[in-house]
Structure formats: C-alpha cells, structure tokens
PDB file of N, CA and C in Angstrom:
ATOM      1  N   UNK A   1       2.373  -8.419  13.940  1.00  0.00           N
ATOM      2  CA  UNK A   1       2.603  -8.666  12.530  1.00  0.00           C
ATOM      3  C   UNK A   1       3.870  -7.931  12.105  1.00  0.00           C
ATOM      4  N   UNK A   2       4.573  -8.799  11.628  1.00  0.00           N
ATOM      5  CA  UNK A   2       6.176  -8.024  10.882  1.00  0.00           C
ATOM      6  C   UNK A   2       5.940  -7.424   9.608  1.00  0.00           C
ATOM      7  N   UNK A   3       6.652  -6.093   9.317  1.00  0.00           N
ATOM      8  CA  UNK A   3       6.397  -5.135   8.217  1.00  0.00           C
ATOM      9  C   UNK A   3       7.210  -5.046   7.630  1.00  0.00           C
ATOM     10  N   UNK A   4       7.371  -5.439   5.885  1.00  0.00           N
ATOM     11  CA  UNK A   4       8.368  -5.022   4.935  1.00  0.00           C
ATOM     12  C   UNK A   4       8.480  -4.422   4.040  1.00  0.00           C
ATOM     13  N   UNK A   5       8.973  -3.181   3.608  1.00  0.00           N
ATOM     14  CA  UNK A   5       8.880  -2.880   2.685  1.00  0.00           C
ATOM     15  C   UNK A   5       9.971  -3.420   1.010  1.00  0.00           C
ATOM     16  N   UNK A   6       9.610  -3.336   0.178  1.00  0.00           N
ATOM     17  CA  UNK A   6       9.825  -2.928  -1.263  1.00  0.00           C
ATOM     18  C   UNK A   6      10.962  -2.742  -1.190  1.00  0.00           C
ATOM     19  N   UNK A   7      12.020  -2.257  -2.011  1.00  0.00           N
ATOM     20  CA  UNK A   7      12.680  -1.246  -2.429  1.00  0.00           C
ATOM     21  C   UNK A   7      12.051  -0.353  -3.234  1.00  0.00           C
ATOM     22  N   UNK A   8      10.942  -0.816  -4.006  1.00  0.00           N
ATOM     23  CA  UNK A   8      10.325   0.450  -4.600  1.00  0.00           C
ATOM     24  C   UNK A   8       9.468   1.086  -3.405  1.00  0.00           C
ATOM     25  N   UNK A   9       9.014   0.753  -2.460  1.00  0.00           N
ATOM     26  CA  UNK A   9       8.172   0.965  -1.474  1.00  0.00           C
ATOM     27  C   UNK A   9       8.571   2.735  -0.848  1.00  0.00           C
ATOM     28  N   UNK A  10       9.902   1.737  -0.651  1.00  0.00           N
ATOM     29  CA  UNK A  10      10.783   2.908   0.462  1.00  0.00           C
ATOM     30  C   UNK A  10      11.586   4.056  -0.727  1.00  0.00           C
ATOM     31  N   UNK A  11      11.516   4.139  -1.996  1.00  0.00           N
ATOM     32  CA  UNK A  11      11.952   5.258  -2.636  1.00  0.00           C
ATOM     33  C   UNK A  11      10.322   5.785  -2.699  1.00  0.00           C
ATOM     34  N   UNK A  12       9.264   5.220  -3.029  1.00  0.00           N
ATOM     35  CA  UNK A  12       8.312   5.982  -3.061  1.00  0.00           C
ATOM     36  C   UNK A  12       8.169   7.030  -1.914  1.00  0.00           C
ATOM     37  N   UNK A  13       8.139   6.047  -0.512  1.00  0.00           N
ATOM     38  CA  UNK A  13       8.133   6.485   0.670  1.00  0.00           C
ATOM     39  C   UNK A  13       8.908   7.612   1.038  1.00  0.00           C
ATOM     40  N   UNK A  14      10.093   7.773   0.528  1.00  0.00           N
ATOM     41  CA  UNK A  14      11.123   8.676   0.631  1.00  0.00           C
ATOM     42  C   UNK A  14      10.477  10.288  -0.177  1.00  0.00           C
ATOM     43  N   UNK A  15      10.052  10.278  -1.326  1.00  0.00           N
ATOM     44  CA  UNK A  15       9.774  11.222  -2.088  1.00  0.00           C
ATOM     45  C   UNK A  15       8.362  11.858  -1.810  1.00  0.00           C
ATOM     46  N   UNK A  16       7.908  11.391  -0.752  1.00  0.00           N
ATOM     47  CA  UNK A  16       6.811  12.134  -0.085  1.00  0.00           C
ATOM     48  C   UNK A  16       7.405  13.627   0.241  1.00  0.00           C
ATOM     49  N   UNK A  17       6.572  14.585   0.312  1.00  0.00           N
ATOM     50  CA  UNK A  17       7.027  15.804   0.897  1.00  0.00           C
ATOM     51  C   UNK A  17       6.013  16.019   2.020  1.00  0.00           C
ATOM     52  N   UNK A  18       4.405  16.364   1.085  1.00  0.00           N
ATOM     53  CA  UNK A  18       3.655  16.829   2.451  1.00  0.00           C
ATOM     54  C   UNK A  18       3.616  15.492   3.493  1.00  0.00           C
ATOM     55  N   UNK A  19       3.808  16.157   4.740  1.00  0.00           N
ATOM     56  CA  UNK A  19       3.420  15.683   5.890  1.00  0.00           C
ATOM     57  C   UNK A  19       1.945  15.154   6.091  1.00  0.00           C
ATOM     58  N   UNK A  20       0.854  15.857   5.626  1.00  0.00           N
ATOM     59  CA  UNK A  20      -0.093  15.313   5.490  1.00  0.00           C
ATOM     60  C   UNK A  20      -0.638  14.171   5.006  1.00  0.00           C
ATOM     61  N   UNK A  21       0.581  13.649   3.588  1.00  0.00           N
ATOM     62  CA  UNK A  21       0.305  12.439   2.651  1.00  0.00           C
ATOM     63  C   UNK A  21       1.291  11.802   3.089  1.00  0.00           C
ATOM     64  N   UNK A  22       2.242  11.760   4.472  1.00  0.00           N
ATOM     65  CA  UNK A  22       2.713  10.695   5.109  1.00  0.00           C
ATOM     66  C   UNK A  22       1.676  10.396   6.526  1.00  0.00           C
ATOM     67  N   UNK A  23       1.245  11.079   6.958  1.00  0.00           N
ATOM     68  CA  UNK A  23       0.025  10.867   7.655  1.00  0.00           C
ATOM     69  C   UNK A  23      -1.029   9.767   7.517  1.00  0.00           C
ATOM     70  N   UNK A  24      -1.416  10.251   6.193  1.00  0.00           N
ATOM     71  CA  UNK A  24      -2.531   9.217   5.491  1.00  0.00           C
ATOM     72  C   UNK A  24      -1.790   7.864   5.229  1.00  0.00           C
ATOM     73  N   UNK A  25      -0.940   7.996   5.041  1.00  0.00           N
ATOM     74  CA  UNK A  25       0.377   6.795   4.231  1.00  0.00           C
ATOM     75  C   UNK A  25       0.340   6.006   5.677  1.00  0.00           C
ATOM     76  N   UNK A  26       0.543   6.472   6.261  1.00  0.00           N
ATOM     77  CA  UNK A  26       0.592   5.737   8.117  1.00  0.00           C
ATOM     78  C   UNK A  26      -0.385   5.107   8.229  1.00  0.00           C
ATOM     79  N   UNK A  27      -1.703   6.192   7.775  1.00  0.00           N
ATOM     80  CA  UNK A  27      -2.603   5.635   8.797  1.00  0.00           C
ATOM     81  C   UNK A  27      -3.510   4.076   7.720  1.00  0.00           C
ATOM     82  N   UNK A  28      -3.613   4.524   6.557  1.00  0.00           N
ATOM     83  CA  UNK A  28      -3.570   3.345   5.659  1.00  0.00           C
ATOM     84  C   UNK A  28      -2.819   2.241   5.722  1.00  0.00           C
ATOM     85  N   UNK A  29      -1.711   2.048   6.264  1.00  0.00           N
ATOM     86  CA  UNK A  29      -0.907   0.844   6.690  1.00  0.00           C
ATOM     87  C   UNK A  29      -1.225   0.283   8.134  1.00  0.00           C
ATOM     88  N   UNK A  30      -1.661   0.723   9.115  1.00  0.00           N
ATOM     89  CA  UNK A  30      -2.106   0.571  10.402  1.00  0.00           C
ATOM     90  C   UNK A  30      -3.615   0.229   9.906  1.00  0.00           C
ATOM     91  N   UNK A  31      -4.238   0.551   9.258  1.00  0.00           N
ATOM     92  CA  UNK A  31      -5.458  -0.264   9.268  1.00  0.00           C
ATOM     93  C   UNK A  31      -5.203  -1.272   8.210  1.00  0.00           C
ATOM     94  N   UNK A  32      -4.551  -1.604   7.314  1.00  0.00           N
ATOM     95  CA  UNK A  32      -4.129  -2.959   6.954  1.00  0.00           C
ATOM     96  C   UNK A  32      -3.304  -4.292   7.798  1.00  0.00           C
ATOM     97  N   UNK A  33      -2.777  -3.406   8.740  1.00  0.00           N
ATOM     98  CA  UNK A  33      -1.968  -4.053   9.941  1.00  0.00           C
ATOM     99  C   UNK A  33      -3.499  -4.807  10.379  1.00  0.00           C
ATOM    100  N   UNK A  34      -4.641  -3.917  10.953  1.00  0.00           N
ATOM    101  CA  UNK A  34      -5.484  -4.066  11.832  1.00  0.00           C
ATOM    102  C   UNK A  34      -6.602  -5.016  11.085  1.00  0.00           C
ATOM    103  N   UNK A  35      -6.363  -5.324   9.492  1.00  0.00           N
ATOM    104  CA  UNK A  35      -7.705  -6.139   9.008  1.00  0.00           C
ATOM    105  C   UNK A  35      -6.337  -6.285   7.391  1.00  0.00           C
ATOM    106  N   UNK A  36      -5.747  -6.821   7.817  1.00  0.00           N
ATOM    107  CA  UNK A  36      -4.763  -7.820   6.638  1.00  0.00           C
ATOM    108  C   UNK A  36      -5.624  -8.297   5.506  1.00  0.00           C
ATOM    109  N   UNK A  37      -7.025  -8.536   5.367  1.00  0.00           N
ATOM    110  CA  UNK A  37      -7.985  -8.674   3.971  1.00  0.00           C
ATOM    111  C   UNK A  37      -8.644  -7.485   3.731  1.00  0.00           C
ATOM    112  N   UNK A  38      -8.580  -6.412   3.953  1.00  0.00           N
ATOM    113  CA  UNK A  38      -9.168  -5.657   3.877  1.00  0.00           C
ATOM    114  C   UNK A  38      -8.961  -4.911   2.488  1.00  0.00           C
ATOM    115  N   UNK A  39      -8.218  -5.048   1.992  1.00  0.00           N
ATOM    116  CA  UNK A  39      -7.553  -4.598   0.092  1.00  0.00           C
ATOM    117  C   UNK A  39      -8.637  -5.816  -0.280  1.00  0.00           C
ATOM    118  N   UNK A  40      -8.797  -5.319  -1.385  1.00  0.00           N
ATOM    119  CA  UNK A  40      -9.482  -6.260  -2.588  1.00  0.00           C
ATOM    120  C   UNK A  40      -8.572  -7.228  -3.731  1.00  0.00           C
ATOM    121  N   UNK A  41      -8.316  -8.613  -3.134  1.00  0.00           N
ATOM    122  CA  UNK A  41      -7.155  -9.277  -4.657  1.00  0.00           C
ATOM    123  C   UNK A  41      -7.756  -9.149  -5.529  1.00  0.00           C
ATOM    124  N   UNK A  42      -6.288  -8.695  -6.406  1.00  0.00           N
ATOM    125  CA  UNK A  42      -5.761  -8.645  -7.477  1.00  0.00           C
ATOM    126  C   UNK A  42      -5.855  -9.996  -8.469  1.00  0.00           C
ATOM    127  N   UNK A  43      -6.453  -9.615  -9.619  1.00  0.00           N
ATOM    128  CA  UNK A  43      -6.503 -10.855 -10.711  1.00  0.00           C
ATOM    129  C   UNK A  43      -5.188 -10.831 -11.763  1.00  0.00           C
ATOM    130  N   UNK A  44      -5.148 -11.708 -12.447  1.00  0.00           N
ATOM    131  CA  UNK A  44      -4.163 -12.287 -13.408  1.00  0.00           C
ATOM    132  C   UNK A  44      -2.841 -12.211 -12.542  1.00  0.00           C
ATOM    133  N   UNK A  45      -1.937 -11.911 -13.336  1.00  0.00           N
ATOM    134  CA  UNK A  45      -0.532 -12.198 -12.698  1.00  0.00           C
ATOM    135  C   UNK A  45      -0.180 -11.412 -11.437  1.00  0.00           C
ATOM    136  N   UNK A  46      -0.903 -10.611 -10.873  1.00  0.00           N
ATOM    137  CA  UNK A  46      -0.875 -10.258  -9.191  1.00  0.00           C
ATOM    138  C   UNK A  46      -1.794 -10.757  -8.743  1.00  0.00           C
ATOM    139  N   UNK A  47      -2.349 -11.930  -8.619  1.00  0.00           N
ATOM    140  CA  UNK A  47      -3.481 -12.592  -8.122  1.00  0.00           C
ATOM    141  C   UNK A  47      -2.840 -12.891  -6.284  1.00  0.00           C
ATOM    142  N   UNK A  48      -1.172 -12.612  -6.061  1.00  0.00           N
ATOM    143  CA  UNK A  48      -1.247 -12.850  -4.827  1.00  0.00           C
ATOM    144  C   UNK A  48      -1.075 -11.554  -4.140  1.00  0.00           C
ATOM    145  N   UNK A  49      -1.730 -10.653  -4.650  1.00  0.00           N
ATOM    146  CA  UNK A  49      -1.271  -9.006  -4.480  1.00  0.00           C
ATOM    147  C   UNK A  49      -3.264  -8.795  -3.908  1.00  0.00           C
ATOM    148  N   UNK A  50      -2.664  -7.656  -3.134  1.00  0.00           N
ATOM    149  CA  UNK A  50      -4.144  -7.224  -2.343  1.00  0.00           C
ATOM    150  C   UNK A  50      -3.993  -5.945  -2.533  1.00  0.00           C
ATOM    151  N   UNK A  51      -5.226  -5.038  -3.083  1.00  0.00           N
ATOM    152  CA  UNK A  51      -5.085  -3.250  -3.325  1.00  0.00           C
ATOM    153  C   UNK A  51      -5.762  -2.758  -2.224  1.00  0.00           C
ATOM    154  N   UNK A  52      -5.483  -1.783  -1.418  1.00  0.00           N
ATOM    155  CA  UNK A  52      -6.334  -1.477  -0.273  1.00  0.00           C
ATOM    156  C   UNK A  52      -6.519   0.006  -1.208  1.00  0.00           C
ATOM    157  N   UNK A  53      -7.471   0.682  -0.911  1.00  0.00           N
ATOM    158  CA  UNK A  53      -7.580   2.249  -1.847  1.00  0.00           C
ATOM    159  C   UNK A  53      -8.224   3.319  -0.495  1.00  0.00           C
ATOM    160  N   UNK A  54      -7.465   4.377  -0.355  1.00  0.00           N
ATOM    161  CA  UNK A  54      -7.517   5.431   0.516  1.00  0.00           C
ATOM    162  C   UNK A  54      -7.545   6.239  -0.520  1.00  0.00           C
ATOM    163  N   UNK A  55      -7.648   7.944   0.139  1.00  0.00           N
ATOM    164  CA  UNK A  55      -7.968   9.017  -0.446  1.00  0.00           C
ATOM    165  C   UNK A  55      -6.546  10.424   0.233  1.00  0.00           C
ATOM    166  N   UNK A  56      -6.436  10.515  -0.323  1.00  0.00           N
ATOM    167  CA  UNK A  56      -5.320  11.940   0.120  1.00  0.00           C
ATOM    168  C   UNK A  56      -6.056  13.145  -0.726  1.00  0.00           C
ATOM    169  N   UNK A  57      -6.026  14.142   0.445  1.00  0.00           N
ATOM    170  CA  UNK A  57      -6.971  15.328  -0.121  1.00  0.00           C
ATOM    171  C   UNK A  57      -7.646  15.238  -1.341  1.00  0.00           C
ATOM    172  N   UNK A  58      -8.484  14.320  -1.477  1.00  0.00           N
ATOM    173  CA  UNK A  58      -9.460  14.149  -2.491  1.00  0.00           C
ATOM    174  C   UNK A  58      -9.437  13.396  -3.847  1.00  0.00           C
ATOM    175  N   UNK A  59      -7.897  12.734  -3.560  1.00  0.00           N
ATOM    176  CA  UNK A  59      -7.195  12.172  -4.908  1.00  0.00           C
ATOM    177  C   UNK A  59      -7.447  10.788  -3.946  1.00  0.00           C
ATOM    178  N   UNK A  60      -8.035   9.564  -5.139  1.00  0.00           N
ATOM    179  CA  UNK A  60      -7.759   8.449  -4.515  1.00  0.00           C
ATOM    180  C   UNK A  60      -6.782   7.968  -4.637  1.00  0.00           C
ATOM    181  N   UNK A  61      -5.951   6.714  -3.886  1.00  0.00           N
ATOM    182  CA  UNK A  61      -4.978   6.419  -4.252  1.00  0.00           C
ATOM    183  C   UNK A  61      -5.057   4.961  -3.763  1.00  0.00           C
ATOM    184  N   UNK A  62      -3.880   3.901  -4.616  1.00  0.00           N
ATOM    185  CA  UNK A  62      -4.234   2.459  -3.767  1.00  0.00           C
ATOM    186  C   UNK A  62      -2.609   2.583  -3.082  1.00  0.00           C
ATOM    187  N   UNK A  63      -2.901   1.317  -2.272  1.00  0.00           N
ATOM    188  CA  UNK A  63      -1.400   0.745  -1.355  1.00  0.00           C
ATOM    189  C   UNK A  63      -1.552  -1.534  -2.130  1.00  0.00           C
ATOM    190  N   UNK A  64      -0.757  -1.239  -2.667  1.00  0.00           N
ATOM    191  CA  UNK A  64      -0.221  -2.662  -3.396  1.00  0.00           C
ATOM    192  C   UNK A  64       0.165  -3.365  -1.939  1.00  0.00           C
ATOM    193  N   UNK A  65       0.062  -4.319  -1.635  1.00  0.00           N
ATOM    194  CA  UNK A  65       0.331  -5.486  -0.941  1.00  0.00           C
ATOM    195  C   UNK A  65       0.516  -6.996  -0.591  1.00  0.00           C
ATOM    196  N   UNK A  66       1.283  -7.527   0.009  1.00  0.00           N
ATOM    197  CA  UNK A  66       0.948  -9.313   0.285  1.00  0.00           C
ATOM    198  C   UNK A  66       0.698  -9.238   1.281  1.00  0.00           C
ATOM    199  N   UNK A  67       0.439 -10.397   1.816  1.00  0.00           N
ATOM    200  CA  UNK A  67      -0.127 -11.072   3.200  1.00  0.00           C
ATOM    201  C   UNK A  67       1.046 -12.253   3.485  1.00  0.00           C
ATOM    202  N   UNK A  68       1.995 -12.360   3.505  1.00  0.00           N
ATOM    203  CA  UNK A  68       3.059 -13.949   3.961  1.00  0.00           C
ATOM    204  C   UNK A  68       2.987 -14.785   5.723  1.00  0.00           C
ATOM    205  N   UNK A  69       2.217 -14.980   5.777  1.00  0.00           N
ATOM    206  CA  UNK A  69       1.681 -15.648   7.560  1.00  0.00           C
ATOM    207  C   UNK A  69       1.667 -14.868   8.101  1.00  0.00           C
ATOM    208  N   UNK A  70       2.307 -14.505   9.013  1.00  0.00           N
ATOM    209  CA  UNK A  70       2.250 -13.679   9.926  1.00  0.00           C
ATOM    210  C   UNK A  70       3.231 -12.011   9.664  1.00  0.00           C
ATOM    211  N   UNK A  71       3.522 -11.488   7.948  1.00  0.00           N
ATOM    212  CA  UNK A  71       4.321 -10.646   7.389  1.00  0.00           C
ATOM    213  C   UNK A  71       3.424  -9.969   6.239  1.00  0.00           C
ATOM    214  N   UNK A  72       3.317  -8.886   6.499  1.00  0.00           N
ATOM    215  CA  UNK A  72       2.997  -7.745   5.471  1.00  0.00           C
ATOM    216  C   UNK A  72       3.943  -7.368   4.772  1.00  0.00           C
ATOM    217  N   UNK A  73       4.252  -7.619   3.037  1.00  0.00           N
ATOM    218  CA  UNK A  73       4.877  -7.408   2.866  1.00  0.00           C
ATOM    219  C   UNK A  73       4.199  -5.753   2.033  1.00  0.00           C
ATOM    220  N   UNK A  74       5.146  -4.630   1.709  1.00  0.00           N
ATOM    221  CA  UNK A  74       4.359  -3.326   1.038  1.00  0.00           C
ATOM    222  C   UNK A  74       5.346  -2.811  -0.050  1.00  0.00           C
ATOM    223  N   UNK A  75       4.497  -3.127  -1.188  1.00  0.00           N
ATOM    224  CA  UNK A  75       5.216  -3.248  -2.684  1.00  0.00           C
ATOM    225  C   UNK A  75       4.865  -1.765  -3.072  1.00  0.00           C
ATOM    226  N   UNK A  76       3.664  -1.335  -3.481  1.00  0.00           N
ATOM    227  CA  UNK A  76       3.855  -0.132  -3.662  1.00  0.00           C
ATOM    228  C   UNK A  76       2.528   0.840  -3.436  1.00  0.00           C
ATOM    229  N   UNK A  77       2.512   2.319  -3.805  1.00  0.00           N
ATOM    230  CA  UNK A  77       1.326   3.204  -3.652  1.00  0.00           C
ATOM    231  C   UNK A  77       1.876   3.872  -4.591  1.00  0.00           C
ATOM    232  N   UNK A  78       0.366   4.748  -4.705  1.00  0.00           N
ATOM    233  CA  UNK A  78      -0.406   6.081  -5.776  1.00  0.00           C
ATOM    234  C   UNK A  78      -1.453   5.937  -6.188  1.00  0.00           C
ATOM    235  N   UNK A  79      -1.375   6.710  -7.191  1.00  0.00           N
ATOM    236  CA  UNK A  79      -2.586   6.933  -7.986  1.00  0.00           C
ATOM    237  C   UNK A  79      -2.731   5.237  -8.984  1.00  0.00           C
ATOM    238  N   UNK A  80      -3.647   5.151  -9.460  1.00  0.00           N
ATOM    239  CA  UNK A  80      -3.903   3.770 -10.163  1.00  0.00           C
ATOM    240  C   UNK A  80      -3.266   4.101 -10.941  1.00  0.00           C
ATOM    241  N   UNK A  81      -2.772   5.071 -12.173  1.00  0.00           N
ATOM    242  CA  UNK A  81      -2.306   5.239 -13.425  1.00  0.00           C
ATOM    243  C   UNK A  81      -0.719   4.436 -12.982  1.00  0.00           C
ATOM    244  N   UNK A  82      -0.049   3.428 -13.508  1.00  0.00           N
ATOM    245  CA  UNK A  82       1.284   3.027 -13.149  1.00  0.00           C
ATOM    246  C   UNK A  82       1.533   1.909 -12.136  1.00  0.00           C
ATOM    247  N   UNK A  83       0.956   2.132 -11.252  1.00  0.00           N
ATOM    248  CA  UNK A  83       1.200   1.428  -9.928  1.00  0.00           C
ATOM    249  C   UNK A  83       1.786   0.133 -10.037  1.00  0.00           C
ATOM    250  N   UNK A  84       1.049  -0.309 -11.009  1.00  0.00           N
ATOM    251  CA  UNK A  84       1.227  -1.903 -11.385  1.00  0.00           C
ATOM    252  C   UNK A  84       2.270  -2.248 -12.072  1.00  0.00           C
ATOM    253  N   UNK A  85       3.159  -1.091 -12.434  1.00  0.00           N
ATOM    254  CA  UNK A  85       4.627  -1.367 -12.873  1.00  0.00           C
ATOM    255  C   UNK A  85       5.762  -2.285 -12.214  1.00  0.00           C
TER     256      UNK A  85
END
C-alpha cells in the first residue's frame, strides 16, 4: 500500500518532539496500513474521511484519513478539539 501525507500532515509530523509520541504515531499508521477500515467514517462533509483513535500517554488522540485503492492518503492527527480544521 502507497503512503501520503498532507502538507498539514508532515508540519504536524515535524513538530513532534517526544520520541515516544512518534513511536505511537508509527505504530498507529502501521496498523491502519494492516486493516485500512479500521478508523470509523466520518459523517457530513468528511463522509470520505476515516478517524482511527489511539492513546499517547493517556491522552486520546485521532489520525484523520482516506483510503484511494490501493493509497493511504494521511490528512491529519491530535487531540479531537480542532482536528477537523
């Protein structure tokens, strides 16, 4: 499966510091790699958007996504407050 990010994706991605919450960030994308329905769609105007929701030291957080055939595309992550900007 081919992987793309955002441009918002990869500034989010960038402004990570702990190592630990790029860890989780990994390993949350490798199991979307591994089960591509596994996020719950999104209604109204992201109805083609899928939220997968992980946890970083105790804070939940979602990962925004598409599915395009055989392409993941990865729009954005955090906390729910914003995301959907």
């Amino acid at each position: 499966m081919k992987l793309i990010e955002t441009a918002k994706f990869k500034k989010l991605r960038k402004k990570i510091k702990s190592a630990h919450e790029k860890e989780v960030l990994k390993e949350a994308i490798i199991k979307i790699m591994e089960d591509p329905e596994a996020g719950k769609l999104l209604k109204g105007e992201f109805r083609d958007l899928r939220s997968f929701r992980y946890t970083v030291k105790g804070q939940s957080r979602r990962h925004i996504y598409k599915i395009e055939k055989d392409t993941l595309v990865l729009f954005s992550f955090g906390p729910r407050e914003g995301i959907y900007k």
